[in-house]
Protein backbone atom coordinates (compact mmCIF):
# COMPACT_ATOMS: atom_id res chain seq x y z
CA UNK A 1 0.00 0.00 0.00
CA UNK A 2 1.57 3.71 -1.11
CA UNK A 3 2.43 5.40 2.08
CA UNK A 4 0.81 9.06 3.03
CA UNK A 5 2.02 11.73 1.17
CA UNK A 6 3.39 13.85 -2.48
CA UNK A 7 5.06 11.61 -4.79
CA UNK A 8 6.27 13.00 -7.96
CA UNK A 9 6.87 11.46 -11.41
CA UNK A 10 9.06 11.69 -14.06
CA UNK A 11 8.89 10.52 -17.40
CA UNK A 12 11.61 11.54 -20.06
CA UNK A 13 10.18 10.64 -23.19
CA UNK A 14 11.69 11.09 -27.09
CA UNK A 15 8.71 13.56 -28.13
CA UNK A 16 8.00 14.90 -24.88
CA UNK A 17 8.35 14.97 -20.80
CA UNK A 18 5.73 14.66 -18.39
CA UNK A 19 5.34 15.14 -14.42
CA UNK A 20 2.46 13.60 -12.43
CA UNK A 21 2.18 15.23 -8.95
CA UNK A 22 0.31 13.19 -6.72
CA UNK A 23 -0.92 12.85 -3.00
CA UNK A 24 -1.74 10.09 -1.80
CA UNK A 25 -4.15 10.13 1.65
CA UNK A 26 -4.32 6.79 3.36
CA UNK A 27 -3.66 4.80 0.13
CA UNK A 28 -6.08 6.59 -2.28
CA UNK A 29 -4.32 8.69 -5.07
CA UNK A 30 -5.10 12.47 -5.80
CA UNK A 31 -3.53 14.10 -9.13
CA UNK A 32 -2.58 17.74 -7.84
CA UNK A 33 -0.36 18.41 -10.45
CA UNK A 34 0.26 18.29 -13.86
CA UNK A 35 3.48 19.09 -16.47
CA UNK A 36 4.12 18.15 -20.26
CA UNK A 37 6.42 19.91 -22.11
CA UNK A 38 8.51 19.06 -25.99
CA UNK A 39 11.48 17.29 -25.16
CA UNK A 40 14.68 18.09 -26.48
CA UNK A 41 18.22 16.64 -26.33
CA UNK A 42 16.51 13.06 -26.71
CA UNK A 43 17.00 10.63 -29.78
CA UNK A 44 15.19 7.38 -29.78
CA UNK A 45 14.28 7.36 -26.05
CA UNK A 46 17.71 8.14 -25.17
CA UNK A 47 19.37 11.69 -23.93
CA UNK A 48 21.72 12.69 -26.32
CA UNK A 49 22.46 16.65 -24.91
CA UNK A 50 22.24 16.83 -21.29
CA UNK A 51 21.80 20.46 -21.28
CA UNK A 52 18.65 20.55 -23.56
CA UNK A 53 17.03 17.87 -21.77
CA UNK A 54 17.36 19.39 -18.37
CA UNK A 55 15.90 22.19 -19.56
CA UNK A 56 12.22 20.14 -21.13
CA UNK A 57 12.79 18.63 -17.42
CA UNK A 58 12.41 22.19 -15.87
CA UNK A 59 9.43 23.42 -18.41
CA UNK A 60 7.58 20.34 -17.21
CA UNK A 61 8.36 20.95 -13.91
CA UNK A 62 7.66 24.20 -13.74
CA UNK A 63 3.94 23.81 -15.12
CA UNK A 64 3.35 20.99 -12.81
CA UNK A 65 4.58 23.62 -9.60
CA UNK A 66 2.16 25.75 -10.87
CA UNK A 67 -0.69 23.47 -11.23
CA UNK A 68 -0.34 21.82 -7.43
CA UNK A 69 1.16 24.69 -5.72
CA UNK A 70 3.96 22.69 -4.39
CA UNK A 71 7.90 23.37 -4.76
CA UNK A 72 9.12 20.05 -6.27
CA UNK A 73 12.65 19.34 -4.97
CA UNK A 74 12.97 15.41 -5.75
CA UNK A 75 11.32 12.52 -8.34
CA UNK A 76 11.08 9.33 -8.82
CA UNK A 77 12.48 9.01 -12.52
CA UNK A 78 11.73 6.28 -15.03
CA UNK A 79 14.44 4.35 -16.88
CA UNK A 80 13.70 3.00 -20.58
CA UNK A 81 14.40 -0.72 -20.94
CA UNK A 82 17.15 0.01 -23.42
CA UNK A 83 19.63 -2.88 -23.17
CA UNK A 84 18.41 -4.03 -19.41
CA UNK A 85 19.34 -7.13 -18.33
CA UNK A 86 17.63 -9.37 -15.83
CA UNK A 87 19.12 -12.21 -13.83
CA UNK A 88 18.08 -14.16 -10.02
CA UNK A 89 20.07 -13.87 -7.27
CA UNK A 90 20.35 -15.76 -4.20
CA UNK A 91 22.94 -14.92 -0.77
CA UNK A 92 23.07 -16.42 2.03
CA UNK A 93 23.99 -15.22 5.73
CA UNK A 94 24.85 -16.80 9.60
CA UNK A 95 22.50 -14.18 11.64
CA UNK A 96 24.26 -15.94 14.61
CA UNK A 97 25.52 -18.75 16.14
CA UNK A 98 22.83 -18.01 18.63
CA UNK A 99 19.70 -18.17 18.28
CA UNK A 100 18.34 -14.36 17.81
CA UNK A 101 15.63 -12.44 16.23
CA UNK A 102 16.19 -11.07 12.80
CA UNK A 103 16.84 -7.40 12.14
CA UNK A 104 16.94 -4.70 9.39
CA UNK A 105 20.99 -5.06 9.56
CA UNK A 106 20.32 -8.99 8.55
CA UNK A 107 18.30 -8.34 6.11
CA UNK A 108 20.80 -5.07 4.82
CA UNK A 109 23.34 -7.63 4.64
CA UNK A 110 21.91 -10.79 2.60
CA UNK A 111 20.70 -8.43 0.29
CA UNK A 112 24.48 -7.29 -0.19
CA UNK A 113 25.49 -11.08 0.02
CA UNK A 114 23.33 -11.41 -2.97
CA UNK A 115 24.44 -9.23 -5.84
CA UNK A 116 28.22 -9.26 -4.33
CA UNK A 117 29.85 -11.52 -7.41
CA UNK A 118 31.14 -8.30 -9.42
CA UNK A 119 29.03 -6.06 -11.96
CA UNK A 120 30.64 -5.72 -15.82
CA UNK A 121 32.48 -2.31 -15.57
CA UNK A 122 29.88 -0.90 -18.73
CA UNK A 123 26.89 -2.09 -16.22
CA UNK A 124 25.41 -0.71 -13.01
CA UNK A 125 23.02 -2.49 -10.56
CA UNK A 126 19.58 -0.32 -11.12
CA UNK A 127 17.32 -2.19 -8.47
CA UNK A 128 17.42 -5.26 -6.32
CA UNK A 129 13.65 -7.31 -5.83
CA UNK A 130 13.59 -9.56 -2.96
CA UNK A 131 11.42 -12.02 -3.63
CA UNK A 132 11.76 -14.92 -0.78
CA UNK A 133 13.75 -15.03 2.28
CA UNK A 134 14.10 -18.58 4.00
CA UNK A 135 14.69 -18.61 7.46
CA UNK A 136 16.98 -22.14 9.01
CA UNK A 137 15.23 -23.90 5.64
CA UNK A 138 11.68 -22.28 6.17
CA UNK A 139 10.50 -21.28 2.91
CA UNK A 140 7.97 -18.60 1.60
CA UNK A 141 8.86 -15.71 3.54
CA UNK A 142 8.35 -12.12 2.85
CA UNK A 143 9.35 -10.33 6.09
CA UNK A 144 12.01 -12.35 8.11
CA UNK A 145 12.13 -9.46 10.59
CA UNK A 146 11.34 -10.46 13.92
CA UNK A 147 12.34 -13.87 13.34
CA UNK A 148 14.50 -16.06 15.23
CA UNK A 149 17.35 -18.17 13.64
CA UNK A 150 21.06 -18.72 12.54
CA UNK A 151 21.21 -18.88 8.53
CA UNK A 152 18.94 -16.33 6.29
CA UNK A 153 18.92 -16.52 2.64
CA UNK A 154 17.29 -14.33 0.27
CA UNK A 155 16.65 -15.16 -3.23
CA UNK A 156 15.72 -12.11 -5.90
CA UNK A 157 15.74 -10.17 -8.88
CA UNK A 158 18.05 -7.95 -10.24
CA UNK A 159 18.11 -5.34 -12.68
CA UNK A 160 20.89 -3.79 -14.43
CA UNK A 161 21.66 -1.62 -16.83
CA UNK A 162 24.16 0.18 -19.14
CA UNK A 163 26.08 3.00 -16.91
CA UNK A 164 26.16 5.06 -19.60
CA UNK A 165 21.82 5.39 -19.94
CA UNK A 166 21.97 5.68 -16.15
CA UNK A 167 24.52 8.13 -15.68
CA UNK A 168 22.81 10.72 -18.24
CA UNK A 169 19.75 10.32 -17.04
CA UNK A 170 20.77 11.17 -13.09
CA UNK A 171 22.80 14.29 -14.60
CA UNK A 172 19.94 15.79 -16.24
CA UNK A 173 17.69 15.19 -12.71
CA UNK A 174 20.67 17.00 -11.53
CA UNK A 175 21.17 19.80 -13.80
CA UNK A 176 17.65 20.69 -13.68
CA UNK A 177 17.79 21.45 -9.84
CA UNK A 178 16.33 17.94 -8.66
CA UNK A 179 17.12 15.29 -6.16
CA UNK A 180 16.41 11.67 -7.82
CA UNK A 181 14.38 9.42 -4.90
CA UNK A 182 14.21 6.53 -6.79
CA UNK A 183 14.98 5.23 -10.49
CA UNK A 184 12.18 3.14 -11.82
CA UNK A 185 12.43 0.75 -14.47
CA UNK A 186 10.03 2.32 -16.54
CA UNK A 187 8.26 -1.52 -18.14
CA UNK A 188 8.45 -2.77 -14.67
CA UNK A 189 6.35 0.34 -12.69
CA UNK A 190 3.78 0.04 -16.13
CA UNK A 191 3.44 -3.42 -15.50
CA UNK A 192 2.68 -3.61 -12.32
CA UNK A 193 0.06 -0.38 -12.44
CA UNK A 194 -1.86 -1.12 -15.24
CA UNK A 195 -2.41 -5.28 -14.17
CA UNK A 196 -4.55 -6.99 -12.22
CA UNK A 197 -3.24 -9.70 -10.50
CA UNK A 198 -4.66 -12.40 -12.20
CA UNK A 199 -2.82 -11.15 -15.51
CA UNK A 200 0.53 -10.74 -13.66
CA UNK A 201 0.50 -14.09 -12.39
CA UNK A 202 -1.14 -16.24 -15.50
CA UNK A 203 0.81 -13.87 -18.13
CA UNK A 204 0.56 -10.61 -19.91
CA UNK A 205 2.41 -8.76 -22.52
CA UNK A 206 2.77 -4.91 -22.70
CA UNK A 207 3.46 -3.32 -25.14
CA UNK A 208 4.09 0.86 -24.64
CA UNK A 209 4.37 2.56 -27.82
CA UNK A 210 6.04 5.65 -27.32
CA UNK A 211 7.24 8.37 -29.68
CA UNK A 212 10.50 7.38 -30.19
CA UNK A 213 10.30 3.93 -29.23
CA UNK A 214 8.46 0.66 -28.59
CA UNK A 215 8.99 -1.06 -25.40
CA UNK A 216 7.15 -5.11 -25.31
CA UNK A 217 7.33 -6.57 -21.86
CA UNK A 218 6.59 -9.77 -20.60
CA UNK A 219 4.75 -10.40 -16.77
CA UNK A 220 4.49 -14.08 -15.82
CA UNK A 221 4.38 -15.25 -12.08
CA UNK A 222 4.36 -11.38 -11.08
CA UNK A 223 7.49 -10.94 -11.94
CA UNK A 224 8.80 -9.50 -15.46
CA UNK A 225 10.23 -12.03 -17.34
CA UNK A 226 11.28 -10.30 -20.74
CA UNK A 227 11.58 -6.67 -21.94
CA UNK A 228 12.72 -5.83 -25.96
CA UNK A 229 12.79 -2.21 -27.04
CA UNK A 230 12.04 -1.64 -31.05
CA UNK A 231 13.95 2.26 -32.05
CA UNK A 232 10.66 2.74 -33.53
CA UNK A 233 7.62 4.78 -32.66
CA UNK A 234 5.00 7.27 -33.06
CA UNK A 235 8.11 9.68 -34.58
CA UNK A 236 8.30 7.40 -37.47
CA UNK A 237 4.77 7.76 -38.51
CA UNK A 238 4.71 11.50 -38.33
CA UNK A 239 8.53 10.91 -40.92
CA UNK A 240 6.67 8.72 -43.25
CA UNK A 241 3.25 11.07 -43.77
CA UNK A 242 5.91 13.90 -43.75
CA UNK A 243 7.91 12.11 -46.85
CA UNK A 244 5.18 10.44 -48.72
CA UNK A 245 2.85 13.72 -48.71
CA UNK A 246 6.05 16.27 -49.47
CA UNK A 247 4.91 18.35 -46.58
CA UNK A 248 6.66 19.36 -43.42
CA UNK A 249 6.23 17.37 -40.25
CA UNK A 250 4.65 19.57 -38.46
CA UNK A 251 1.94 19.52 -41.08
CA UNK A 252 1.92 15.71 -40.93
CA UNK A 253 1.42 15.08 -37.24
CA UNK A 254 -1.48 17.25 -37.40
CA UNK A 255 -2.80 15.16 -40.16
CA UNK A 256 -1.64 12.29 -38.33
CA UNK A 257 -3.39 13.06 -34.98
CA UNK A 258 -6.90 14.43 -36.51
CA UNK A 259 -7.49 11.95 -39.65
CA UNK A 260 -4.84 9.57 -38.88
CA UNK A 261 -6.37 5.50 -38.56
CA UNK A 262 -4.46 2.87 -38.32
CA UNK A 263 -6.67 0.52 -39.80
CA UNK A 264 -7.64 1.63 -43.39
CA UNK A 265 -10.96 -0.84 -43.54
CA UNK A 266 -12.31 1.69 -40.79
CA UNK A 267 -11.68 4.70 -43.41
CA UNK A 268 -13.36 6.21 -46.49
CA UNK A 269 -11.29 7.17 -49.92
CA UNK A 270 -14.49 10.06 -50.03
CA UNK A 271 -13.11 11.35 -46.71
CA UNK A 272 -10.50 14.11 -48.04
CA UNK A 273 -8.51 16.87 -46.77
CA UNK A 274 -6.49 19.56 -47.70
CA UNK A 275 -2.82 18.75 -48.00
CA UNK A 276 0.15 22.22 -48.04
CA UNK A 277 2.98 20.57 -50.47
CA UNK A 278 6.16 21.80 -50.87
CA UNK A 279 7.10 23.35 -54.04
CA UNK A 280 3.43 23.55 -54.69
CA UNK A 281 1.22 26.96 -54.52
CA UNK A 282 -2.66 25.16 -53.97
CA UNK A 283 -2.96 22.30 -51.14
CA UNK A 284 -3.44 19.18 -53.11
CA UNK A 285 -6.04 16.87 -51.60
CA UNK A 286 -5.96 13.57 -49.79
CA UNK A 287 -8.32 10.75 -48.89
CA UNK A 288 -8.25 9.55 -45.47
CA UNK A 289 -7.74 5.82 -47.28
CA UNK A 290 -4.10 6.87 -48.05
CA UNK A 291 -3.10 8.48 -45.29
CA UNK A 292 -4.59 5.12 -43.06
CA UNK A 293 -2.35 2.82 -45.24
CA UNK A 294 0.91 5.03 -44.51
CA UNK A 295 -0.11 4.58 -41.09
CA UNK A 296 -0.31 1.01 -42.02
CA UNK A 297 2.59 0.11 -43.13
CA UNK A 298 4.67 1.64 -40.71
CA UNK A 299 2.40 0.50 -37.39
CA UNK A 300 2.17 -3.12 -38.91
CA UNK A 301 6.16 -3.06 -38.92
CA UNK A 302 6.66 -2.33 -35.64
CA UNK A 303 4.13 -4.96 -34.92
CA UNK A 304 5.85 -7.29 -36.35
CA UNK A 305 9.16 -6.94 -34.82
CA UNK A 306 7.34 -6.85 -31.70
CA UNK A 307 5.86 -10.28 -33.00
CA UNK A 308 9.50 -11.58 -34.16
CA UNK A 309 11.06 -10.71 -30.62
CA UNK A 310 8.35 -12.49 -28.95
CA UNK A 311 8.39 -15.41 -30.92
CA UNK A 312 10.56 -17.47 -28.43
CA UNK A 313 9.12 -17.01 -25.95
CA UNK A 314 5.73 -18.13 -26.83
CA UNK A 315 4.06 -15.21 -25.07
CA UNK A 316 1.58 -15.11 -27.42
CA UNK A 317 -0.03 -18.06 -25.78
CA UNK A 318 -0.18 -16.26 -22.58
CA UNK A 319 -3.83 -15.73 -21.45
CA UNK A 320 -3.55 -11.89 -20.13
CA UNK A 321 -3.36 -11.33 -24.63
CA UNK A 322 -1.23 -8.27 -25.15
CA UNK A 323 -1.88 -4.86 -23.32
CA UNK A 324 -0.98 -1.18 -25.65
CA UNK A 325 -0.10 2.34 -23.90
CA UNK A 326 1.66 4.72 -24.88
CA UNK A 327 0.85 7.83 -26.95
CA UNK A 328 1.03 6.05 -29.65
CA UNK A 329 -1.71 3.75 -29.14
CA UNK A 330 -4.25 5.85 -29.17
CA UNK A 331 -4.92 6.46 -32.80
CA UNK A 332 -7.64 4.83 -34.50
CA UNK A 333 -7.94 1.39 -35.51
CA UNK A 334 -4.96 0.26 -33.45
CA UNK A 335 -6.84 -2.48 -31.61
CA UNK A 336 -7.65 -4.04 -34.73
CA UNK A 337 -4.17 -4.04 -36.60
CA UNK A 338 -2.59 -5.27 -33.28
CA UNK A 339 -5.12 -8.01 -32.98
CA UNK A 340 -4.84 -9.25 -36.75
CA UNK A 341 -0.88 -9.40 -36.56
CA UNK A 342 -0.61 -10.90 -33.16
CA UNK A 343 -3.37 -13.07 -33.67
CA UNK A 344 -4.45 -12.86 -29.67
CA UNK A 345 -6.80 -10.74 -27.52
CA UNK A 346 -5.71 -7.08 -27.62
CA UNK A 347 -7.21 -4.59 -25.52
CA UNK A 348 -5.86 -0.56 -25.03
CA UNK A 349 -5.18 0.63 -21.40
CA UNK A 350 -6.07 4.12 -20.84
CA UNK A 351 -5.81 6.17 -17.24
CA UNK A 352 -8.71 6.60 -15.60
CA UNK A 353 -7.67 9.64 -13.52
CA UNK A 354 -9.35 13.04 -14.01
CA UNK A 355 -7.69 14.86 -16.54
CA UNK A 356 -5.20 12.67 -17.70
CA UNK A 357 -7.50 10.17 -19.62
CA UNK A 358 -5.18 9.48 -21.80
CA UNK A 359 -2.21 6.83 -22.77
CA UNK A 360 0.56 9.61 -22.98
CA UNK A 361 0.33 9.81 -19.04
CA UNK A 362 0.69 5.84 -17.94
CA UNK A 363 4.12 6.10 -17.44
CA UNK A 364 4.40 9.16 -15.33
CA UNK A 365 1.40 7.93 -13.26
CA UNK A 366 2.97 4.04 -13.06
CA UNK A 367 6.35 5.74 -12.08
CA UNK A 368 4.21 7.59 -9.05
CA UNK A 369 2.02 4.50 -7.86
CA UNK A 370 4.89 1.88 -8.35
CA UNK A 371 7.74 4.30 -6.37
CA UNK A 372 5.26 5.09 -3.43
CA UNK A 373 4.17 1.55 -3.60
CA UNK A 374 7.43 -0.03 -2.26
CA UNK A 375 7.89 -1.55 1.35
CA UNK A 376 10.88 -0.98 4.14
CA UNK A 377 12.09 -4.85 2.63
CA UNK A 378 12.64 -3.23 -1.15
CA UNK A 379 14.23 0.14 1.19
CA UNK A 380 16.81 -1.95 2.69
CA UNK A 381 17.78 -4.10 0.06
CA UNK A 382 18.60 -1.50 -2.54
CA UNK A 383 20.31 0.61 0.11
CA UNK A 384 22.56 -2.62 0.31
CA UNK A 385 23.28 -2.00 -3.42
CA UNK A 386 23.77 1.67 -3.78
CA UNK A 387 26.15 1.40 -0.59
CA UNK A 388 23.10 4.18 0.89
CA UNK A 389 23.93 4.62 4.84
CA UNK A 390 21.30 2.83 6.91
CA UNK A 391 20.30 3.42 11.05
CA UNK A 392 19.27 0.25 12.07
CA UNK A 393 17.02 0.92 14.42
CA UNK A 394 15.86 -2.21 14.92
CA UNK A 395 19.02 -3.06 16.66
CA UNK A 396 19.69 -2.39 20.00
CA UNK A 397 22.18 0.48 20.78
CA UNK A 398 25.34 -1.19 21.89
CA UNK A 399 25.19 -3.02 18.57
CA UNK A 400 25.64 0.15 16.37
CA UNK A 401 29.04 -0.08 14.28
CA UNK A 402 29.48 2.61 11.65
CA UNK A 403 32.30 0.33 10.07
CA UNK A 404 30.76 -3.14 10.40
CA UNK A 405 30.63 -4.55 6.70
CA UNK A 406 28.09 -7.39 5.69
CA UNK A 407 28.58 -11.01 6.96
CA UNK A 408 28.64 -12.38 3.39
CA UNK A 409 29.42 -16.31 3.78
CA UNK A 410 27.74 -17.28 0.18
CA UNK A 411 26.40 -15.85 -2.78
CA UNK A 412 25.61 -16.54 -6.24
CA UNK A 413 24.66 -14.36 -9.58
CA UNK A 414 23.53 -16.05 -12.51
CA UNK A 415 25.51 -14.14 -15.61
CA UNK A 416 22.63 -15.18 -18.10
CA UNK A 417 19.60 -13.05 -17.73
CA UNK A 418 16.47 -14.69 -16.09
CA UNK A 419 14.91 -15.51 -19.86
CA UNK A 420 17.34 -17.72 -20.64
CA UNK A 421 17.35 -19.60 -17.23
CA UNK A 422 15.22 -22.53 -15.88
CA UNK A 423 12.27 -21.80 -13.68
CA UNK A 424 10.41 -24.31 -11.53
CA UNK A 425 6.67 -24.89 -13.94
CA UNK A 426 3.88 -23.08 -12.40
CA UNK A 427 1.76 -26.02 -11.23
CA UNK A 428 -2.05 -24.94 -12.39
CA UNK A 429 -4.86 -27.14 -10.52
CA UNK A 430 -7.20 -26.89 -13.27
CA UNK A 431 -10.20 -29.52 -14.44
CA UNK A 432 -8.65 -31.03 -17.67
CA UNK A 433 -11.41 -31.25 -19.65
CA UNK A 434 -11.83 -27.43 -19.13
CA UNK A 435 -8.41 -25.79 -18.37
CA UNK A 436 -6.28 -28.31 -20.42
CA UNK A 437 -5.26 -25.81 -23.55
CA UNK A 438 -4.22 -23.18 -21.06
CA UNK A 439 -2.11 -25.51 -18.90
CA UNK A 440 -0.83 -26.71 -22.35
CA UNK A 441 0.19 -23.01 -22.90
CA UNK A 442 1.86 -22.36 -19.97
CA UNK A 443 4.12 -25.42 -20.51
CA UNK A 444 5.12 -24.11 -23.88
CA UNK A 445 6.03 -20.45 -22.47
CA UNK A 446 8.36 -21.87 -19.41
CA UNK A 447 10.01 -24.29 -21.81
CA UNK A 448 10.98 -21.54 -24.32
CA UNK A 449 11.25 -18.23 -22.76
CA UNK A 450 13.20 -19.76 -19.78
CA UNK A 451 15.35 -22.69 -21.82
């Protein structure tokens, strides 16, 4: 459950930036604040000129100040999925050789146990996800705190990145007068705001088209299995209407945005519209036929990488169907080009918070629930990985020690990322007459996405 009080988000996208102020008042959410301004200094989803990007960060920041009232000093950022990696973890530590209850120091130092086995010098460590401790053997344990026993071992997720993306993006939260308070994996907070439970456990894809870029994303078990980012997105559409029509771009995205459909079948070749062409002195008009198969052909490419990269993994089968956000999605006809390539259920996730009905904002607001969403266990253990200094103050006093180090007796790091490892198969209890194809399904997705 979020805790009580203002969270801010920050989303850095290719075609624009947006902040989400929110409150949030014994676990209900309140939108106070809003900002969305053109980014600049981005390519592709990723910053190319600090300088110009810190500067969309303080236009957006400045309109969402106005709008709450409130004098934002830190965010919670997003980070794109560009070239993350995901592999388990597991550490192990003695508490004691006494029997004694376990404290926020214990915990602090399995976490630390786990991702000790070096980091490539091009990668960083972006977040750590405990996802089980076991305490003496005892398995299935969220909270060891309070516990008694001798051995604790914690087995997790975690999430890295290149140091490069990372680096750029805490400069610009820097340069534009900001304190970061968390970095969010960007697919990660989306996924876990916009799904019900049901579809993070049994299996969803998301897909976020954005203007620069397409991210896909795999849940399965509630965790995210699989991320792929396509350097393609809404940018490319407004390109191709821009090229194909010989008129500027700024001409074509308003084409783009108020005749634009994805799907021609849902257009008319009577529907027409004036068209300003360079080199030409009189508009030249267009049927909204053509402009909905230029949409076309570029939206049913993307698809189809998006198709290709989830190919071996057999996601497809998956019963959550596939899941679109994203500015992008919300042109016309998207549903059904998305459902005839992919061949599954397809449905379009939209906000449903006053005044930001729309797909453009699911980010920022994900980044907001999911960073105000995280518990004292996630605190600790990525304090243990950014080397953060803790007060335990669940120990008593005489056991303070400024210098003590973590107890780490054992650890391991898988190098391969978590797609390419074995999982134990999620045993379904299902009637087989009745549940046998999805069963069937599930098999199919563990044996290739985790093979």
């Amino acid at each position: 459950m979020a805790k009580t009080g203002i969270y801010v988000g920050l989303d850095i996208g290719t075609t624009s930036v947006k902040v989400v102020v929110a409150e949030y008042i014994e676990g209900q959410l309140n939108i106070i604040g809003v900002g969305n301004a053109k980014s600049e200094g981005l390519s592709r989803g990723i910053i190319i000129d600090i300088d110009k990007a810190a500067n969309s960060i303080k236009r957006a920041i400045n309109q969402a100040e106005e709008k709450s009232g409130i004098n934002i000093r830190s965010v919670n950022v997003g980070l794109p999925a560009n070239l993350l990696e995901v592999a388990e973890c597991e550490g192990m530590i003695a508490v004691n050789t006494e029997a004694k209850e376990i404290t926020d120091k214990d915990v602090y130092n399995v976490a630390a146990a786990a991702v000790v086995r070096a980091t490539p010098p091009e990668r960083q460590v972006i977040s750590l996800i405990p996802k089980e401790f076991k305490v003496d053997g005892f398995e299935g344990i969220q909270d060891p705190r309070g516990m008694i026993g001798v051995r604790l071992d914690m087995s997790g997720l975690v999430y890295t990145g290149p140091k490069t993306i990372v680096h750029n993006i805490c400069k610009c939260v820097e340069k534009a007068g900001l304190q970061l308070d968390k970095l969010v994996i960007t697919p990660l907070a989306l996924s876990e705001s916009i799904l019900s439970e049901g579809e993070k456990d049994f299996g969803t894809t998301v897909i976020d088209m954005g203007g620069g870029q397409t991210t896909t994303s795999v849940m399965f078990e509630s965790d995210m299995r699989f991320t792929h980012v396509e350097q393609e997105g809404g940018e490319f559409i407004t390109k191709d209407i821009s090229v194909v029509l010989n008129t500027s771009l700024n001409n074509a995205e308003f084409f783009k945005v108020n005749y634009g459909d994805a799907y021609p079948a849902n257009t008319s070749e009577e529907e027409e519209f004036p068209v300003e062409v360079v080199g030409q002195d009189e508009p030249v008009k267009v049927d909204e036929r053509y402009l909905s198969e230029i949409i076309e052909a570029r939206m049913e490419q993307i698809f189809n990488k998006a198709k290709k990269a989830l190919a071996p993994t057999d996601a497809l089968n998956l019963p959550g169907g596939i899941i679109l956000t994203g500015g992008n999605a919300s042109l016309p006809g998207v549903i059904e080009l998305a459902s005839e390539v992919f061949g599954t259920h397809v449905k379009l996730y939209v906000p449903n918070h006053m005044g930001l009905r729309n797909p453009i904002f699911s980010n920022a607001i994900s980044i907001v629930e999911y960073g105000s969403s995280l518990d004292d266990i996630y605190e600790l253990a990525n304090a243990a990985v950014t080397g953060e200094t803790i007060i335990f103050t669940s120990l008593p006093e005489e056991e303070y020690n400024e210098e003590s180090q973590p107890m780490v007796q054992e650890s391991y790091v898988p190098e391969k990322p978590v797609k390419k490892q074995k999982v134990k198969e999620k045993e379904i209890e299902t009637d087989e007459n009745n549940q046998g194809n999805v069963k069937k399904k599930l098999k199919g997705f563990l044996a290739n996405i985790f093979d």
